[in-house]
Structures are given as structure tokens and as C-alpha cells.
N, C-alpha and C. Protein backbone atom coordinates (compact mmCIF):
# COMPACT_ATOMS: atom_id res chain seq x y z
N UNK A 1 -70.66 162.02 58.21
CA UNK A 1 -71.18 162.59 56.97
C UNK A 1 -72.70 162.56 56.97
N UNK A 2 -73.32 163.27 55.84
CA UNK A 2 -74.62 163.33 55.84
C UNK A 2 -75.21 162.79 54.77
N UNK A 3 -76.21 161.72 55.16
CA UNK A 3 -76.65 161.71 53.73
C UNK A 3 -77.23 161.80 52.81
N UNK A 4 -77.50 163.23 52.01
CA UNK A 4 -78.21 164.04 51.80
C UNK A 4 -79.32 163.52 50.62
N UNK A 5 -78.93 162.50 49.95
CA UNK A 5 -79.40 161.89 49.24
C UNK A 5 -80.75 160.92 49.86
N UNK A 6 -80.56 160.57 50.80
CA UNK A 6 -81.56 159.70 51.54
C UNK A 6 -82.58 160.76 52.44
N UNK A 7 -81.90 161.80 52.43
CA UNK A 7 -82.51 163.04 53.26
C UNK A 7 -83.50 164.02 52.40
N UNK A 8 -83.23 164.00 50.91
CA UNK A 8 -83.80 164.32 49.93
C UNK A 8 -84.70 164.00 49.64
N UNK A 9 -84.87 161.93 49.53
CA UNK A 9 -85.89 161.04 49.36
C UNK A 9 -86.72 160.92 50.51
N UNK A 10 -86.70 161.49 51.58
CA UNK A 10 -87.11 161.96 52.70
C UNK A 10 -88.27 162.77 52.54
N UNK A 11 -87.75 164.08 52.31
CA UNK A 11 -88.46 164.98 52.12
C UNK A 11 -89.41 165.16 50.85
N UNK A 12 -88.69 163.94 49.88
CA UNK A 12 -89.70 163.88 48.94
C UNK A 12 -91.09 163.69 49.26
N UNK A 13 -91.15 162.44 49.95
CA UNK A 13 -92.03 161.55 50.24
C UNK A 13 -92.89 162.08 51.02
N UNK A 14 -92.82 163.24 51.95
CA UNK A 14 -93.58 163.79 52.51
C UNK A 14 -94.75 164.41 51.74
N UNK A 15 -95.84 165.03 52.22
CA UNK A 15 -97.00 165.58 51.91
C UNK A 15 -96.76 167.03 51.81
N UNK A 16 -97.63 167.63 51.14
CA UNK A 16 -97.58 168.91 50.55
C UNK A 16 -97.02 169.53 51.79
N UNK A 17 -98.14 169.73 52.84
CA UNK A 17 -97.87 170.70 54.11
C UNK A 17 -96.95 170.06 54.72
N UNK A 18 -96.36 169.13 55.08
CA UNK A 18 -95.06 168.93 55.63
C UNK A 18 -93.99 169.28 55.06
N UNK A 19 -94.20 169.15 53.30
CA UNK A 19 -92.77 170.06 52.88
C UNK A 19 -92.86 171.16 53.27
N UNK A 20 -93.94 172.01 53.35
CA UNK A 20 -94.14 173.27 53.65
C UNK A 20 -93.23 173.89 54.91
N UNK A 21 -93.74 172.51 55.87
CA UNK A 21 -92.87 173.59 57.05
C UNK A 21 -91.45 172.74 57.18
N UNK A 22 -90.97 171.74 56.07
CA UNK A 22 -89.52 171.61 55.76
C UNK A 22 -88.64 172.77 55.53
N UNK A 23 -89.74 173.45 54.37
CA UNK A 23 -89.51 174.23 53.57
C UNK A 23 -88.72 175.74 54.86
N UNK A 24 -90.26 175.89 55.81
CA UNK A 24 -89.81 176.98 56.88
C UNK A 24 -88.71 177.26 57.17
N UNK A 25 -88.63 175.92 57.72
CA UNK A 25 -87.34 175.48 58.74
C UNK A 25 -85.87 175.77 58.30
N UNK A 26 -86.04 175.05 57.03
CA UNK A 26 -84.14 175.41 56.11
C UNK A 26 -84.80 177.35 56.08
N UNK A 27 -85.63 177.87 55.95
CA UNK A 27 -85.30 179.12 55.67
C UNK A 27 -85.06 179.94 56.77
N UNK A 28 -85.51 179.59 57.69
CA UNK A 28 -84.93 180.09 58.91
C UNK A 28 -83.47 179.54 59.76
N UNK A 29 -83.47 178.66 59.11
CA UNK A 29 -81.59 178.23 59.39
C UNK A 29 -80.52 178.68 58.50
N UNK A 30 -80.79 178.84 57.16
CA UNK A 30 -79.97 179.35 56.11
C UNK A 30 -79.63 180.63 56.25
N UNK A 31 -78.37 181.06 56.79
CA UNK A 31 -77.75 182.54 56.61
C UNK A 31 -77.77 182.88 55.08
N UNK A 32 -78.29 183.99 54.66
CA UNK A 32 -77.45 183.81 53.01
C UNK A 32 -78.04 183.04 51.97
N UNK A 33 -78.64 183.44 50.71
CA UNK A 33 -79.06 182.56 50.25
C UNK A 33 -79.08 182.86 48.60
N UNK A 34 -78.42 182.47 47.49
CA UNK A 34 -78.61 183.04 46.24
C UNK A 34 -78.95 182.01 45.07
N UNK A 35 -80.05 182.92 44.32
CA UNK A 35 -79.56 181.40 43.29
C UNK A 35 -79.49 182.05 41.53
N UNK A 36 -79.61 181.13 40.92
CA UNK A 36 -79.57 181.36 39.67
C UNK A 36 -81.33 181.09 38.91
N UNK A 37 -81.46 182.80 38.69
CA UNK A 37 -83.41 182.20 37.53
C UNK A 37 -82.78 181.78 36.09
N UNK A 38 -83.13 180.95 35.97
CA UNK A 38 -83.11 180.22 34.64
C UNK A 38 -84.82 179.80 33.94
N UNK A 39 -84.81 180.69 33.91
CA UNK A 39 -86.35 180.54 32.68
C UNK A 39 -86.42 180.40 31.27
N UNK A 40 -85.48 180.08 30.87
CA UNK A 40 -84.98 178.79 29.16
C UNK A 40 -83.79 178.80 29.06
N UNK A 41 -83.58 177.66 28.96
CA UNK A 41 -81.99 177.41 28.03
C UNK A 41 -82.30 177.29 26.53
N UNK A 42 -81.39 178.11 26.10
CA UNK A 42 -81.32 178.03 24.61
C UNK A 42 -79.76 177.65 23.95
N UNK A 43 -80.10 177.12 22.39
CA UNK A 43 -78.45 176.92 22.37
C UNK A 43 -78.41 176.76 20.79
N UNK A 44 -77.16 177.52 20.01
CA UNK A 44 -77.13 177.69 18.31
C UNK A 44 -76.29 176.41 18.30
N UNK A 45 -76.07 176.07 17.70
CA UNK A 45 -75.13 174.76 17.27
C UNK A 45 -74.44 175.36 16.22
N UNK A 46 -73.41 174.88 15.53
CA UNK A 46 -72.36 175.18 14.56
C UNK A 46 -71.90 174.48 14.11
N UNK A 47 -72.11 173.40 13.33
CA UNK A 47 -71.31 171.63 12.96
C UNK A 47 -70.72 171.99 11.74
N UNK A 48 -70.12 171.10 11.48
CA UNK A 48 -69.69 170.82 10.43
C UNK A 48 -69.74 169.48 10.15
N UNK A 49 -70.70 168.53 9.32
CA UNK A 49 -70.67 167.24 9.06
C UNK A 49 -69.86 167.09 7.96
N UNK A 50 -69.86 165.41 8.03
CA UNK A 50 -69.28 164.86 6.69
C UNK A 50 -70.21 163.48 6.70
N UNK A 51 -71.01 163.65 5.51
CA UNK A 51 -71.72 162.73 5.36
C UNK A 51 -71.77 161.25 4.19
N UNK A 52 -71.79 160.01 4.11
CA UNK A 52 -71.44 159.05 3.21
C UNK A 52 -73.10 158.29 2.51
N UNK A 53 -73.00 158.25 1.51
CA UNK A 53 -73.96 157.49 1.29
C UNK A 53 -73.89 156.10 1.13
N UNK A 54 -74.34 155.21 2.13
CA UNK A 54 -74.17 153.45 2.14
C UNK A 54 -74.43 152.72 1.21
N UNK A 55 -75.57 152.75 0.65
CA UNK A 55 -75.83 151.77 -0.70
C UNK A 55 -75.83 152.42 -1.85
N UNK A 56 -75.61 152.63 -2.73
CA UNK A 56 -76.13 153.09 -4.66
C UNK A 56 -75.95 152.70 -5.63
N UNK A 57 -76.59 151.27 -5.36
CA UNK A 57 -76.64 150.04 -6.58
C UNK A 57 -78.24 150.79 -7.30
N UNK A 58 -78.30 151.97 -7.16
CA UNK A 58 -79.75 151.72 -7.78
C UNK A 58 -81.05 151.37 -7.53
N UNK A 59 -81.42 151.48 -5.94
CA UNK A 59 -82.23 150.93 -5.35
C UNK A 59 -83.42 151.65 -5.24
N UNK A 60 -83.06 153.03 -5.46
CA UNK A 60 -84.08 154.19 -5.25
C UNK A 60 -83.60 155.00 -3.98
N UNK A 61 -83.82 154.36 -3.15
CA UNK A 61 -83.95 154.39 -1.65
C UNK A 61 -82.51 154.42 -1.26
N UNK A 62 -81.52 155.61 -1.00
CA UNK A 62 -80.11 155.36 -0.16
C UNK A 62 -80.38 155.25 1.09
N UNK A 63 -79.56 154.40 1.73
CA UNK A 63 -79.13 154.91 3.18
C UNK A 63 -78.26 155.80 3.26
N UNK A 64 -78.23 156.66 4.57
CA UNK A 64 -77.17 157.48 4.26
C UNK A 64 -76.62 157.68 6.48
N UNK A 65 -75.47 158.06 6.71
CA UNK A 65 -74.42 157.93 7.98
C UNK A 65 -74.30 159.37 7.58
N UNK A 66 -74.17 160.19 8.88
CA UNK A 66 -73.03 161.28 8.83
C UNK A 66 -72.60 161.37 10.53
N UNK A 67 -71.18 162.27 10.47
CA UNK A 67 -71.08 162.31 11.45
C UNK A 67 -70.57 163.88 11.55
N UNK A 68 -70.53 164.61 12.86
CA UNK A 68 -69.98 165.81 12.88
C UNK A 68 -69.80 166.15 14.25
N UNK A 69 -68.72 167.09 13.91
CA UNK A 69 -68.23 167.86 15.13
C UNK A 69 -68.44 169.74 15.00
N UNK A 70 -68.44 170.26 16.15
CA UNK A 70 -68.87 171.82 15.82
C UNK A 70 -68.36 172.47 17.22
N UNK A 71 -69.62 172.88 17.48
CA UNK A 71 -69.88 173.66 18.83
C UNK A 71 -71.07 174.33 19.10
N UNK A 72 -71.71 174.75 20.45
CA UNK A 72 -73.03 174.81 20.83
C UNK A 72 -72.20 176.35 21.37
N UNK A 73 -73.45 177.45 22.02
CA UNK A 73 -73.49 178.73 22.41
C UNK A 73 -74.46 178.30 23.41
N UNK A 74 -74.63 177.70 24.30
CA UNK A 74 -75.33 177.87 25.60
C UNK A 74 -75.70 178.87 26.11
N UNK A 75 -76.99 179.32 25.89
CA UNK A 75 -77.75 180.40 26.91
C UNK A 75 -78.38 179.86 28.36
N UNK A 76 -77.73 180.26 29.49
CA UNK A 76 -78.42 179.65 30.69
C UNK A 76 -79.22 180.51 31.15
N UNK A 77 -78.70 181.64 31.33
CA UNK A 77 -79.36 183.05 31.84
C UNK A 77 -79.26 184.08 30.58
N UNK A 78 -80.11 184.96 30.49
CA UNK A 78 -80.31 186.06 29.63
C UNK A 78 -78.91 186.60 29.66
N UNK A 79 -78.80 187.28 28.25
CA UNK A 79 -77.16 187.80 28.19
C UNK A 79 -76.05 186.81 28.10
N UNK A 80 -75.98 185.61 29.44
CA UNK A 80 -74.75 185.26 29.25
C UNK A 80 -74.75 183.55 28.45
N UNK A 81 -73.66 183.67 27.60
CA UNK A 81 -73.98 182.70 26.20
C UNK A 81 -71.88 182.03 26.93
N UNK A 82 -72.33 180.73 26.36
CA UNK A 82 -71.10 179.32 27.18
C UNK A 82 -70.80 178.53 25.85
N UNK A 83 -69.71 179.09 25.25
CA UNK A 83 -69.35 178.19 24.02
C UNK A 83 -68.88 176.56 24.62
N UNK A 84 -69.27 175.95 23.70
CA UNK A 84 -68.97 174.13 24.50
C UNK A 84 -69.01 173.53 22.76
N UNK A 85 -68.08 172.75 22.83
CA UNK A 85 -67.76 171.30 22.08
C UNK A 85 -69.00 170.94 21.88
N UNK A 86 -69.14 170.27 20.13
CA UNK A 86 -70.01 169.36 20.55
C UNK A 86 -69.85 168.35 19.45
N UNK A 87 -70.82 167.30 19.43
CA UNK A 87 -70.59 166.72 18.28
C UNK A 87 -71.86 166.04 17.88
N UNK A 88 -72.30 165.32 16.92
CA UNK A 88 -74.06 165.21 16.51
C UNK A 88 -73.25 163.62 15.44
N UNK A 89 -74.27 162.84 15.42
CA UNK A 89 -74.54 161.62 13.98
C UNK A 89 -75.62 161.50 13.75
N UNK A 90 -75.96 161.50 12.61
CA UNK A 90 -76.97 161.40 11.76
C UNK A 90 -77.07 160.42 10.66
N UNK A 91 -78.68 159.44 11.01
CA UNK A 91 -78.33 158.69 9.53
C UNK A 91 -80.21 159.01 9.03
N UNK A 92 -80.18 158.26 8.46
CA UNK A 92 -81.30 158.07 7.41
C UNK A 92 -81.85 157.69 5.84
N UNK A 93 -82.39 158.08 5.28
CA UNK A 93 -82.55 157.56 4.13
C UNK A 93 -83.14 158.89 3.15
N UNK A 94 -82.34 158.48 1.10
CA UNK A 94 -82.35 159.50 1.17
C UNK A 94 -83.46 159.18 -0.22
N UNK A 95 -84.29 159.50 -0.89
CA UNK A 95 -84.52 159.38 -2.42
C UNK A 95 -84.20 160.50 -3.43
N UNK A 96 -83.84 160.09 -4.94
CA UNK A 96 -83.43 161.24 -5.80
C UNK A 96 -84.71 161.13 -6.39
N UNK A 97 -85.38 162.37 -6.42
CA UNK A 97 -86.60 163.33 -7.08
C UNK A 97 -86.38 163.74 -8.21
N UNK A 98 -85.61 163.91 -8.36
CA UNK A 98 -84.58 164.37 -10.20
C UNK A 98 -83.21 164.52 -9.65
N UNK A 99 -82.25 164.44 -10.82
CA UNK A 99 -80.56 164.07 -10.40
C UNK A 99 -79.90 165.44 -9.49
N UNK A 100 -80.71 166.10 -9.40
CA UNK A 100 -80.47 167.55 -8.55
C UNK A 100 -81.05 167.36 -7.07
N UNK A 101 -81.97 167.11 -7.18
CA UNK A 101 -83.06 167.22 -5.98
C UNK A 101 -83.44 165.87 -4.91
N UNK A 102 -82.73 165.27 -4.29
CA UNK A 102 -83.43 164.32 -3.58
C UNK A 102 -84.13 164.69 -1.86
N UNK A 103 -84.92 164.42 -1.90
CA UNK A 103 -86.13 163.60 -0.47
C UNK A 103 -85.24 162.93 0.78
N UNK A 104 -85.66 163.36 1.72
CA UNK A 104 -84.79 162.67 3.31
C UNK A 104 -85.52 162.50 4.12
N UNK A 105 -85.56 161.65 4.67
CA UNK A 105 -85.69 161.48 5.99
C UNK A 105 -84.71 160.94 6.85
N UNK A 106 -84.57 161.45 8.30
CA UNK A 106 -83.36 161.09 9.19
C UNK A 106 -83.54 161.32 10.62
N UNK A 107 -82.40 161.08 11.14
CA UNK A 107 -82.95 161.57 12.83
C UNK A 107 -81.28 161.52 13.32
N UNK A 108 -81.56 162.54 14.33
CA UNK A 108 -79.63 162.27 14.69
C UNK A 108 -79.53 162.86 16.65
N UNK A 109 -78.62 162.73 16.46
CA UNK A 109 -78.42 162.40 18.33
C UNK A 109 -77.06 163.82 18.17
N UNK A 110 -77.50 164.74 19.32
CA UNK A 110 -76.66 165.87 19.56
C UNK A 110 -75.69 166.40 20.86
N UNK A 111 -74.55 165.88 20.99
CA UNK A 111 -74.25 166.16 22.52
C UNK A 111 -73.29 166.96 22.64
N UNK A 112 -73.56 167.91 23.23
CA UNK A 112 -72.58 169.00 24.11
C UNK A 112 -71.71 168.45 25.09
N UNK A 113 -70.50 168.65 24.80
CA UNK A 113 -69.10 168.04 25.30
C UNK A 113 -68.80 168.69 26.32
N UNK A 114 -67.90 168.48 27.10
CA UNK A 114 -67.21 169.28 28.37
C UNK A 114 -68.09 169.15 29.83
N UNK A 115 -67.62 169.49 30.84
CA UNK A 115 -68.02 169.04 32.53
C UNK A 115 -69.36 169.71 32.73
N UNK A 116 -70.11 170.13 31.63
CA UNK A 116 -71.62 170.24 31.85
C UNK A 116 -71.69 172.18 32.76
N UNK A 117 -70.21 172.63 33.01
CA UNK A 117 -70.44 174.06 34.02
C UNK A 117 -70.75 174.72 32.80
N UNK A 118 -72.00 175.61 33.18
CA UNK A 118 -72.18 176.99 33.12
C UNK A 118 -71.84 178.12 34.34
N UNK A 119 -70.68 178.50 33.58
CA UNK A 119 -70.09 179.61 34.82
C UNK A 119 -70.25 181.19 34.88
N UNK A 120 -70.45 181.80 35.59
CA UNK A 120 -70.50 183.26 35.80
C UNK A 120 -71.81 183.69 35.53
N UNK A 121 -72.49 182.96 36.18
CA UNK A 121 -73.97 183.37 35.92
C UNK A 121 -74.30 183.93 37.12
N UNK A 122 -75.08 185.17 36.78
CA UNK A 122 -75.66 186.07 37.56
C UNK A 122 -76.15 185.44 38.49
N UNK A 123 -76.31 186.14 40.12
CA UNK A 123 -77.02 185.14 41.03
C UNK A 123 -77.55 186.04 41.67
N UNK A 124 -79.34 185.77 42.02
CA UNK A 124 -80.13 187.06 42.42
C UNK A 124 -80.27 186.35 44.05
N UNK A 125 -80.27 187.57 44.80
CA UNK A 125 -80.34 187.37 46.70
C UNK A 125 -81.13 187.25 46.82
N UNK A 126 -81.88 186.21 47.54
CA UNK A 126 -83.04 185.80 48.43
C UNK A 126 -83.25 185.93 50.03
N UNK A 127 -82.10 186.08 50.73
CA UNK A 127 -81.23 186.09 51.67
C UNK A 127 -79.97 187.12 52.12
N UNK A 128 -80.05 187.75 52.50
CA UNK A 128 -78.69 188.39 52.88
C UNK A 128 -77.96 187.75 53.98
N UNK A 129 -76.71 187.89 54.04
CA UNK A 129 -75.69 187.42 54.98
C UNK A 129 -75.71 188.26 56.27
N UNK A 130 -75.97 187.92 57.67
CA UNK A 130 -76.09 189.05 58.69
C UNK A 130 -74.84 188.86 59.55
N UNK A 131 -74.40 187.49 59.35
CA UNK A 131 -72.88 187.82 60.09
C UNK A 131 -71.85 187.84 59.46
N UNK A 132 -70.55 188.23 60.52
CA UNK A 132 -69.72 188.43 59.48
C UNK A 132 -68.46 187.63 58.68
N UNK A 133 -69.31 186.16 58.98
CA UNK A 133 -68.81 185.36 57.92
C UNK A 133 -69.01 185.33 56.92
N UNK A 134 -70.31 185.62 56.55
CA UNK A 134 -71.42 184.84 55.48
C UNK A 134 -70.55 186.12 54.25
N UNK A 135 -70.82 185.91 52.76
CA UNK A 135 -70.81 186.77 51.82
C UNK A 135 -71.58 186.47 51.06
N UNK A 136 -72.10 187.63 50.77
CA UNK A 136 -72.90 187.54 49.46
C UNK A 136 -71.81 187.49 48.00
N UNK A 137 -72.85 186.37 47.28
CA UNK A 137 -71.71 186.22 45.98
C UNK A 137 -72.53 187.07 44.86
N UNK A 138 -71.91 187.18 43.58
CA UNK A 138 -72.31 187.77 42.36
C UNK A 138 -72.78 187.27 41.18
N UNK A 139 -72.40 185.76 41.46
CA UNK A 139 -72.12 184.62 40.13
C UNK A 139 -72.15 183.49 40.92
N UNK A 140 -72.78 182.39 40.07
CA UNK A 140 -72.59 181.18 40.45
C UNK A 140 -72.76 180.38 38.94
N UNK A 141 -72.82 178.67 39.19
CA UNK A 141 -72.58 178.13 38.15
C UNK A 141 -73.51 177.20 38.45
N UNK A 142 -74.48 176.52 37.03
CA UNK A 142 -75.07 175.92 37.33
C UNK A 142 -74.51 174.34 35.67
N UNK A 143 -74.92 173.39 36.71
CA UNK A 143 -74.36 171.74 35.85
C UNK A 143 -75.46 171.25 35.80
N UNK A 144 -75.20 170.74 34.68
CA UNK A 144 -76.02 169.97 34.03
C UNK A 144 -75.79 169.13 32.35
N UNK A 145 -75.92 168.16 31.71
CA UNK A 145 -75.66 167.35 30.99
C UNK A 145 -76.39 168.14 29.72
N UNK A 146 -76.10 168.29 28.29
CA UNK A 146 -76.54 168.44 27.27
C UNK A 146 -76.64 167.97 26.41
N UNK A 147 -78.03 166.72 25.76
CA UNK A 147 -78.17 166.23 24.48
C UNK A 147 -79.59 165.81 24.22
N UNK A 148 -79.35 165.74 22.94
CA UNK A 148 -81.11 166.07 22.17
C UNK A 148 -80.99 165.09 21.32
N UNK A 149 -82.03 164.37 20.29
CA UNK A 149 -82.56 163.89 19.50
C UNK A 149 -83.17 164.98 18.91
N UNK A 150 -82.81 164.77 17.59
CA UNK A 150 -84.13 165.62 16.33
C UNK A 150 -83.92 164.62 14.87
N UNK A 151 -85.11 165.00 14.67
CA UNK A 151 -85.31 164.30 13.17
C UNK A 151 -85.57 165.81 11.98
């Protein structure tokens, strides 16, 4: 086996111009070559909370818990949008301004559920295939983990 991980930290560690002609080398060995441009991920969320208020003896000041479940619209590439699970909690504190109107502050934690694939994403050639093993593909998928903090 190889181990690409130690081979990685390898090539890290090298100097600009030595990655450079790292860099050569895989391109002149690589038949074939595609990848995915990803120049922003974007993503709508859709929750639905249910939120409790902790103290209201009268203090001024509530604490307040929520929790929720929804779903995110993942944009990886332009056009193509990746519905995913998600779920968010939120707490903070709340004050009443008049019996209509209260003041918040809060902060809450947001994570997109499921094995992290974005699938069927466009994949632009860098490389063509010259023998007649190699294929050029159309789509590929790119992983990765999804969650945020906001206040």
C-alpha cells in the first residue's frame, strides 16, 4: 500500500520550486484528469424550531433553549442545488421592551446531516484520456462536512 498521507506531508514540506516540479511530474504521469470549480458554496436553510423559555419569575432578563430540525439546499457548483437534513440549537437571552415586543440576543450551532456527498457535479477536463482505457467522466462528487455558528 501507499501511504499517501505521509506522501502528502511530504510534499507539503517542500519549497515553493520543488512543489513546482512535484507538481510537473504528477502532470506528466496522469492520463486523464477532471475536476470540479467550486468558487462558493452557498446554502438556504429551512427549520422549523421549537423554542422554551427557562426562567420567568420576573427577572427581566429570560433565558431562552430552542431546538430545530429542517433542511439545507447546498449549492456546490452553479445550477446544481443538494437538499440535506439538517438540524440547528439555539439559546440565549431574551428582554420584554413592552408585553408585545422583546430584545435578544443568542447564538446557535447549524449542522447539515448526511455522508457530506455532493453528487453530480459537473466536472471540467484538464486532461484528456489518450488510451483506450482511460474515460473521460461528466460528473463527479465532491465531500465535505457542513456546520456553522451564527449569532
Amino acid at each position: 500500500t501507499i501511504n499517501t498521507s505521509g506522501m502528502a506531508n511530504n510534499i507539503n514540506s517542500l519549497s515553493k520550486e520543488d512543489k513546482a516540479v512535484v507538481a510537473g511530474a504528477f502532470a506528466r504521469a496522469v492520463e486523464g484528469a477532471e475536476v470540479i470549480e467550486v468558487r462558493a458554496i452557498g446554502s438556504t436553510s429551512v427549520m422549523l424550531n421549537a423554542c422554551y423559555d427557562l426562567l420567568t419569575d420576573g427577572i427581566g432578563v429570560v433565558p431562552y433553549a430552542c431546538a430545530g430540525i429542517g433542511g439545507n439546499f447546498v449549492s456546490v457548483v452553479d445550477g446544481h442545488i443538494n437538499p440535506k437534513f439538517a438540524y440547528r440549537v439555539k439559546a440565549g437571552l431574551s428582554y420584554a421592551l413592552t408585553p408585545e415586543i422583546s430584545a435578544f440576543a443568542g447564538a446557535f450551532y447549524h449542522k447539515v446531516l448526511g455522508d457530506g456527498d455532493y453528487d453530480e457535479l459537473p466536472l471540467s477536463h484538464i486532461s484528456d484520456y489518450t488510451g483506450t482505457a482511460g474515460k473521460n467522466k461528466d460528473t463527479g462528487i465532491a465531500s465535505f462536512n457542513f456546520a456553522y455558528f451564527g449569532g
